[in-house]
N, C-alpha and C. Protein backbone atom coordinates (compact mmCIF):
# COMPACT_ATOMS: atom_id res chain seq x y z
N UNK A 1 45.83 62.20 71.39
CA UNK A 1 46.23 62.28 72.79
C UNK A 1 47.58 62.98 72.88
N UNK A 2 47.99 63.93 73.96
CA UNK A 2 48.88 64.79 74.11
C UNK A 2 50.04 63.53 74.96
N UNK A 3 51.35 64.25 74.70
CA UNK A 3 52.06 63.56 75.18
C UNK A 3 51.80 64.07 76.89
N UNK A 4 52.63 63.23 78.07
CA UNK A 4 52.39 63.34 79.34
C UNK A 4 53.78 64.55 79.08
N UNK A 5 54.17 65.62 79.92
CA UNK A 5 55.29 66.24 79.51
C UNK A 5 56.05 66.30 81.40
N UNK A 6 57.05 66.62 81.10
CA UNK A 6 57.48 67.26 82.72
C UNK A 6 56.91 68.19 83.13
N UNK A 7 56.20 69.50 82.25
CA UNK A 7 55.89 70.43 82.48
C UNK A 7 54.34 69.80 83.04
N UNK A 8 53.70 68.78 82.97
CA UNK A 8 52.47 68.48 83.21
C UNK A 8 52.31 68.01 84.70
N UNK A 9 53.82 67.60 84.33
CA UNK A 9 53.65 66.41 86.07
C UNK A 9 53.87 67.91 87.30
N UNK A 10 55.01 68.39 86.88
CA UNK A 10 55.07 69.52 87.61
C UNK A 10 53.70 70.05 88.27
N UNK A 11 53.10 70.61 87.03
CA UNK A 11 51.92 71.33 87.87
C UNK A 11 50.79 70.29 88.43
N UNK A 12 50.70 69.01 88.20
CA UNK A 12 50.00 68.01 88.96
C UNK A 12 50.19 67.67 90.28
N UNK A 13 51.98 67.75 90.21
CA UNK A 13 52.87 67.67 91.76
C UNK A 13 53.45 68.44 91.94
N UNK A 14 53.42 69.69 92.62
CA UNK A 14 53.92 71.00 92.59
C UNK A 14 55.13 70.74 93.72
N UNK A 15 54.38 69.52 94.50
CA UNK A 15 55.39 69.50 96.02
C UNK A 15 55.58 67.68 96.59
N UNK A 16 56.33 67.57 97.14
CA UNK A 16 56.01 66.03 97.74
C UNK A 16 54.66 65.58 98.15
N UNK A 17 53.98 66.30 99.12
CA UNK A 17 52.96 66.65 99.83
C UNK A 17 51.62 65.40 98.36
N UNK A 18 51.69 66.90 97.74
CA UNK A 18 50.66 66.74 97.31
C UNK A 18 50.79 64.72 95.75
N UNK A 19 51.82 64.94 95.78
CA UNK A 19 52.56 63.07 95.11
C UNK A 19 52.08 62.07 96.28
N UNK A 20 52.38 62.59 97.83
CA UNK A 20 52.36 61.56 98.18
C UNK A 20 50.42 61.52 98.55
N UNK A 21 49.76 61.99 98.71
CA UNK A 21 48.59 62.06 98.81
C UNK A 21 47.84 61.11 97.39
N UNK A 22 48.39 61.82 96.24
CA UNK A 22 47.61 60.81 94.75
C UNK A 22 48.31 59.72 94.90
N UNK A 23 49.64 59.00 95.48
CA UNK A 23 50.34 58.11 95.26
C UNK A 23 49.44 56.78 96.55
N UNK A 24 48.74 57.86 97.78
CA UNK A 24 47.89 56.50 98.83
C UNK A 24 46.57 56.61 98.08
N UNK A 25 45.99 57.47 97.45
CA UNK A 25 44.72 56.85 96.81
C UNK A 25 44.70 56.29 95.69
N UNK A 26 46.08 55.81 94.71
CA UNK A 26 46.12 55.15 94.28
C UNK A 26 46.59 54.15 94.66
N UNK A 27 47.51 53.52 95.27
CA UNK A 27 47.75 52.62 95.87
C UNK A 27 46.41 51.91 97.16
N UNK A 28 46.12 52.82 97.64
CA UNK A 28 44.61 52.27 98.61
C UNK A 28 43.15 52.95 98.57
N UNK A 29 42.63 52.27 97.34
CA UNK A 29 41.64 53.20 96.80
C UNK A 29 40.31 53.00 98.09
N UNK A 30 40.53 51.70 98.53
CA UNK A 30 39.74 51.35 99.78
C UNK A 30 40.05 51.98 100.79
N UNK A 31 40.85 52.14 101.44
CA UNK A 31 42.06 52.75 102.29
C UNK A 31 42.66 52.10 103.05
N UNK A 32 43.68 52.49 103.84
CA UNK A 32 44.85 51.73 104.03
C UNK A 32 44.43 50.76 105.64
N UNK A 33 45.12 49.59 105.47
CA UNK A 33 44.70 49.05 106.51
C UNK A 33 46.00 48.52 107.78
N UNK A 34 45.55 48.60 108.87
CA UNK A 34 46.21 48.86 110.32
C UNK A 34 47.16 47.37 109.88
N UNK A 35 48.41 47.54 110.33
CA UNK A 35 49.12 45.97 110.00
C UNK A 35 49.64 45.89 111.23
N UNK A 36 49.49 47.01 112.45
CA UNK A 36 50.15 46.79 113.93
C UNK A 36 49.27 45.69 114.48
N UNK A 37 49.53 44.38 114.78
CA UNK A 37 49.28 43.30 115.51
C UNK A 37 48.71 43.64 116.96
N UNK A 38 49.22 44.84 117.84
CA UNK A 38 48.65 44.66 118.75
C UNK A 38 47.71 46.30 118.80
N UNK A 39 47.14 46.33 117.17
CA UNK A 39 46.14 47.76 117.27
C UNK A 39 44.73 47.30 117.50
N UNK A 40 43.84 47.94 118.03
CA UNK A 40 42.61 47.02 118.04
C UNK A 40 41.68 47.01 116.79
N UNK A 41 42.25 47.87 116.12
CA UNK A 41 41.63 47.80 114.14
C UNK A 41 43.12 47.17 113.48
N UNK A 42 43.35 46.00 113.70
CA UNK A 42 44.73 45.35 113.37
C UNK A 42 43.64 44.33 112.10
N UNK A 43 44.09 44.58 110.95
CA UNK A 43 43.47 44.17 110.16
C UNK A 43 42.11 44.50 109.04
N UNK A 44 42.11 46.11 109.69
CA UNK A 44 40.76 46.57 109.05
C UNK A 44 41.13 47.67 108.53
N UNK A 45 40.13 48.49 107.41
CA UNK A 45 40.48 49.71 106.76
C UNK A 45 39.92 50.99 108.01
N UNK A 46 41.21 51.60 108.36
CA UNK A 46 41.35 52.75 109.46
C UNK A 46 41.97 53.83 108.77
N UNK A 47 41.32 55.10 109.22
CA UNK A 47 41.89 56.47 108.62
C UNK A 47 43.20 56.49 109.43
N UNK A 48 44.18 56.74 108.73
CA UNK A 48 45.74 57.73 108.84
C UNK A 48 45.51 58.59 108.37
N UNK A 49 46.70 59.18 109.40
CA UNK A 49 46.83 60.69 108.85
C UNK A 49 49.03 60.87 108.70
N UNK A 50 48.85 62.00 108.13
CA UNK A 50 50.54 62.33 108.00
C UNK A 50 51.30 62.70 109.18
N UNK A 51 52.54 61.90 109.51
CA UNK A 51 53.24 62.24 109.95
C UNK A 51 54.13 63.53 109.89
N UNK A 52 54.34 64.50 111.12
CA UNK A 52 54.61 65.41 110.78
C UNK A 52 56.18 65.46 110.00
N UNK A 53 57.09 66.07 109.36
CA UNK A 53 58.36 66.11 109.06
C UNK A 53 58.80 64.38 108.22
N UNK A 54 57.79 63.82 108.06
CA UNK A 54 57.90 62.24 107.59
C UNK A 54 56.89 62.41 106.08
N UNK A 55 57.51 61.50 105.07
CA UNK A 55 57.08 61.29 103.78
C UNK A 55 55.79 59.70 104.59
N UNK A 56 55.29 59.86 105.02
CA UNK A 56 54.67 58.49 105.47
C UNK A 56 53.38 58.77 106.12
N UNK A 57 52.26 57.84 106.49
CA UNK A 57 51.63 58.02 107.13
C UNK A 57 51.05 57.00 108.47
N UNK A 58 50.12 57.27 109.15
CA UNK A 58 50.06 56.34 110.61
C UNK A 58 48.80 56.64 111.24
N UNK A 59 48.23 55.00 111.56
CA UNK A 59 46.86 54.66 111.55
C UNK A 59 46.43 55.66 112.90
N UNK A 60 45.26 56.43 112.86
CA UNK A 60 44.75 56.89 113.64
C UNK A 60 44.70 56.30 114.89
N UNK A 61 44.06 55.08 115.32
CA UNK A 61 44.13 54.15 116.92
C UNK A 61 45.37 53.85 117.43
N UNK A 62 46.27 53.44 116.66
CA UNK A 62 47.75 53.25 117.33
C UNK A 62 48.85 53.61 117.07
N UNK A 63 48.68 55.03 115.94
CA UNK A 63 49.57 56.03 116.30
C UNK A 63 50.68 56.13 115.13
């Protein structure tokens, strides 16, 4: 087995973008679920999408 190198991660994560994308499907392989209390999918797995100019993302129904 090869070592992991910097030069590896580099071309795996060329940009934030693309870290923070492998970093929510590893972290929510199910996908991520609504934690706003007053969303009406408050508690269920709902597609987000990226915030523009933000490292983050935000549930499709409540924004």
């Amino acid at each position: 087995m090869n070592a992991y190198t910097i030069n590896n991660f580099n071309n795996d994560f060329p940009d934030n973008d693309s870290c923070l994308d492998w970093l929510k499907v590893y972290k929510y392989p199910d996908g991520i679920v609504c934690k706003n209390n007053k969303c009406k999918r408050y508690g269920k797995v709902t597609p987000h999408h990226r915030i523009k100019g933000r490292m983050c993302y935000s549930c499709d129904y409540c924004g």
